[in-house]
C-alpha atoms as a PDB file:
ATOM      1  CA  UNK A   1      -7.751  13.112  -1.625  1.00  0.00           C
ATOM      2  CA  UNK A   2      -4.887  14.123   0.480  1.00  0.00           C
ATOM      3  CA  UNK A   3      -7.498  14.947   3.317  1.00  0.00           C
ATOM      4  CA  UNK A   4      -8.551  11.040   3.201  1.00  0.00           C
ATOM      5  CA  UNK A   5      -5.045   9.991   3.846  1.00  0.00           C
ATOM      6  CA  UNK A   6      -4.260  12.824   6.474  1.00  0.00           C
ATOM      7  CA  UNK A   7      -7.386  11.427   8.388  1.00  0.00           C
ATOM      8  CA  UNK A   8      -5.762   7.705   7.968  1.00  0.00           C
ATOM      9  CA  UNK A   9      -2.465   8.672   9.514  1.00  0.00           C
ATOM     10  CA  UNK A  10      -4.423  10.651  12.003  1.00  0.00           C
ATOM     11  CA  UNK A  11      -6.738   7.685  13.152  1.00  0.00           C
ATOM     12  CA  UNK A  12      -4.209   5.651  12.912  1.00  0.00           C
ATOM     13  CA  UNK A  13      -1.816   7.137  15.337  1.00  0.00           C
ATOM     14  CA  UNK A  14      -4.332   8.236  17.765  1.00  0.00           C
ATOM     15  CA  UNK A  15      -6.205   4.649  17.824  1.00  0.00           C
ATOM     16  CA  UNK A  16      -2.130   3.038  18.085  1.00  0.00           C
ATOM     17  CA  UNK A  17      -1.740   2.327  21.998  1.00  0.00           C
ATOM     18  CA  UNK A  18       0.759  -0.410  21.155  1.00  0.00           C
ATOM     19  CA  UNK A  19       4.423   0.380  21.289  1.00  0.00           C
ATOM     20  CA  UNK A  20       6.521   0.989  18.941  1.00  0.00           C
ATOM     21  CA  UNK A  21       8.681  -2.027  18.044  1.00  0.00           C
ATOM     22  CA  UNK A  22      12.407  -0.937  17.155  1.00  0.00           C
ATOM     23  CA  UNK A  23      12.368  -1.858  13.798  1.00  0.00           C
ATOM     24  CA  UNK A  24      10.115  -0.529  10.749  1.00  0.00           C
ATOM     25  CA  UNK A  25       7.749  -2.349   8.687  1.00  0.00           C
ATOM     26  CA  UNK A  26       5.788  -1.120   5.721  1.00  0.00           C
ATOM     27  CA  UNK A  27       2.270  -1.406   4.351  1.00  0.00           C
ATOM     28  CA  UNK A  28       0.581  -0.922   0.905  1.00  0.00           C
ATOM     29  CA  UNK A  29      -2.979   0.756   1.338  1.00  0.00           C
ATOM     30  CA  UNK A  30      -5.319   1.252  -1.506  1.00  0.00           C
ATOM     31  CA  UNK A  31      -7.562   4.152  -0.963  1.00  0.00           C
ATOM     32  CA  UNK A  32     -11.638   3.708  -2.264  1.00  0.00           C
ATOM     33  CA  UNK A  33     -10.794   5.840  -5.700  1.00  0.00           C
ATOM     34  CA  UNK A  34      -7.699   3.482  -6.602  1.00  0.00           C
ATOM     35  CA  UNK A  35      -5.299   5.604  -5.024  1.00  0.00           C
ATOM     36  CA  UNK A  36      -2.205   3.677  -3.213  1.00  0.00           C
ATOM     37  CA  UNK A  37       0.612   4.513  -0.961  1.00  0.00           C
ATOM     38  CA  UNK A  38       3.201   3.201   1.286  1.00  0.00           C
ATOM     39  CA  UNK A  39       2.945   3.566   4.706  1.00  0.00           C
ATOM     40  CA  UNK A  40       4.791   3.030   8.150  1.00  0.00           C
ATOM     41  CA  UNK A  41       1.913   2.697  10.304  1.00  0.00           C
ATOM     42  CA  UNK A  42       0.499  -0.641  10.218  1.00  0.00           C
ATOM     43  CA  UNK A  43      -3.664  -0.028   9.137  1.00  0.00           C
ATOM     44  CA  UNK A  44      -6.087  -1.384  11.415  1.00  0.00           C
ATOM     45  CA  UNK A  45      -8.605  -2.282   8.802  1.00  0.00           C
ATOM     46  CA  UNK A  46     -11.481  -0.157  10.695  1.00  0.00           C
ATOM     47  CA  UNK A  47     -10.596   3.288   8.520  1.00  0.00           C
ATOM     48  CA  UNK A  48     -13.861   3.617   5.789  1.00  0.00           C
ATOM     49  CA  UNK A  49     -12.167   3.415   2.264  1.00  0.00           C
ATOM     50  CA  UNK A  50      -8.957   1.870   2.808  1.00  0.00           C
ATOM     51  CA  UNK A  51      -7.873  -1.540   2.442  1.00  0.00           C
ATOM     52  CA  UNK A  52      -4.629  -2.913   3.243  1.00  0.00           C
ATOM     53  CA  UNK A  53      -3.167  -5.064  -0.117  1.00  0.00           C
ATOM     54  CA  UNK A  54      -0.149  -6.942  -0.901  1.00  0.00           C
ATOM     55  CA  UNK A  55       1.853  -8.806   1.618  1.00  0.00           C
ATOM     56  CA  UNK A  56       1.290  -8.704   5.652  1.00  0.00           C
ATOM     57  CA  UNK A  57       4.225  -6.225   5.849  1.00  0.00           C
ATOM     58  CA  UNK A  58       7.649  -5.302   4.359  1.00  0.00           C
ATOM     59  CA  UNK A  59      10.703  -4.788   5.873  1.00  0.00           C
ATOM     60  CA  UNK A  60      11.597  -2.227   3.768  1.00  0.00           C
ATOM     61  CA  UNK A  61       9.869   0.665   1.944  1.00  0.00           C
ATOM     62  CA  UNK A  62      11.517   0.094  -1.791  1.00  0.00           C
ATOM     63  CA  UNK A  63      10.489  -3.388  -1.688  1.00  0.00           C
ATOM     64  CA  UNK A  64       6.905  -1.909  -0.350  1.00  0.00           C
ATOM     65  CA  UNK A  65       7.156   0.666  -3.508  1.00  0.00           C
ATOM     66  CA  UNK A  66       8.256  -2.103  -5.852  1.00  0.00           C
ATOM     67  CA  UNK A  67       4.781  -4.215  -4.960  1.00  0.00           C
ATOM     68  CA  UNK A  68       3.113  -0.948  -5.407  1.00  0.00           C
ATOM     69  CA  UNK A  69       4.172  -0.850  -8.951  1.00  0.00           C
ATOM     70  CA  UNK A  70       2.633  -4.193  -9.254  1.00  0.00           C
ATOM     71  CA  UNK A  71      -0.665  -4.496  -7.353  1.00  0.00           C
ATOM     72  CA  UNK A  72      -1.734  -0.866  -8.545  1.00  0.00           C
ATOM     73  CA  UNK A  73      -0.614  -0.645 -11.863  1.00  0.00           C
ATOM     74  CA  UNK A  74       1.181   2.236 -11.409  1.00  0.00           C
ATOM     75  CA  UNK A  75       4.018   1.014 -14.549  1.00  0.00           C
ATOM     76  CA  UNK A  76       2.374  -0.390 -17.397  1.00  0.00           C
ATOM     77  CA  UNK A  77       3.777  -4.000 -18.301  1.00  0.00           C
ATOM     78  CA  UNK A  78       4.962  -4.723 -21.908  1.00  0.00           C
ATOM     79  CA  UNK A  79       3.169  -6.508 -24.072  1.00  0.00           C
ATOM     80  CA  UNK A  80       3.858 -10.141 -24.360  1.00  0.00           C
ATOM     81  CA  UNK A  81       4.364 -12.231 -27.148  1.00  0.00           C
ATOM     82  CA  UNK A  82       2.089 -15.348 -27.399  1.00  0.00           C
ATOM     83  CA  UNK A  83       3.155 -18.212 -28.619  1.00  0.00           C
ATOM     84  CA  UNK A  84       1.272 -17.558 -32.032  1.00  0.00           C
ATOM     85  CA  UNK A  85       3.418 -14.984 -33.198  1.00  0.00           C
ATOM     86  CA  UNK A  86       1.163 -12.270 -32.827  1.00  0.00           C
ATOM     87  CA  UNK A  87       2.314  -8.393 -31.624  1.00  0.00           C
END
């Protein structure tokens, strides 16, 4: 697993010829076994097995690791009441 991701940063620095712009943005990338991170390096949506989710970018990581909690489940929700009284 850690091998996928290691060849995702790698690809993706090596296949980056833009610049660097001077501030950071932050991505959410789902790996093919359900496995997500945060990352600073924007994917290019050519690496096998990983798919960029949630918003275009974030400016920050926490709000990048609060989405995370979200789109991968990571933090189970409580249950909700219906409106029938049930639970």
């Amino acid at each position: 697993m850690h091998k996928r991701f290691s060849l995702l940063a790698a690809s993706v620095i090596l296949g980056s010829s833009a610049a660097t712009p001077a501030f950071a943005s932050w991505w959410i990338v789902r790996s093919s076994d359900e496995t997500c991170l945060v990352v600073d390096i924007e994917p290019t949506g050519k690496e096998k097995g990983i798919a960029k989710i949630g918003k275009d970018s974030y400016p920050t990581a926490e709000q990048a690791e609060a989405d995370v909690k979200q789109l991968c489940n990571e933090s189970k929700p409580e249950p909700k009441h219906d409106s029938k009284g049930s639970q």
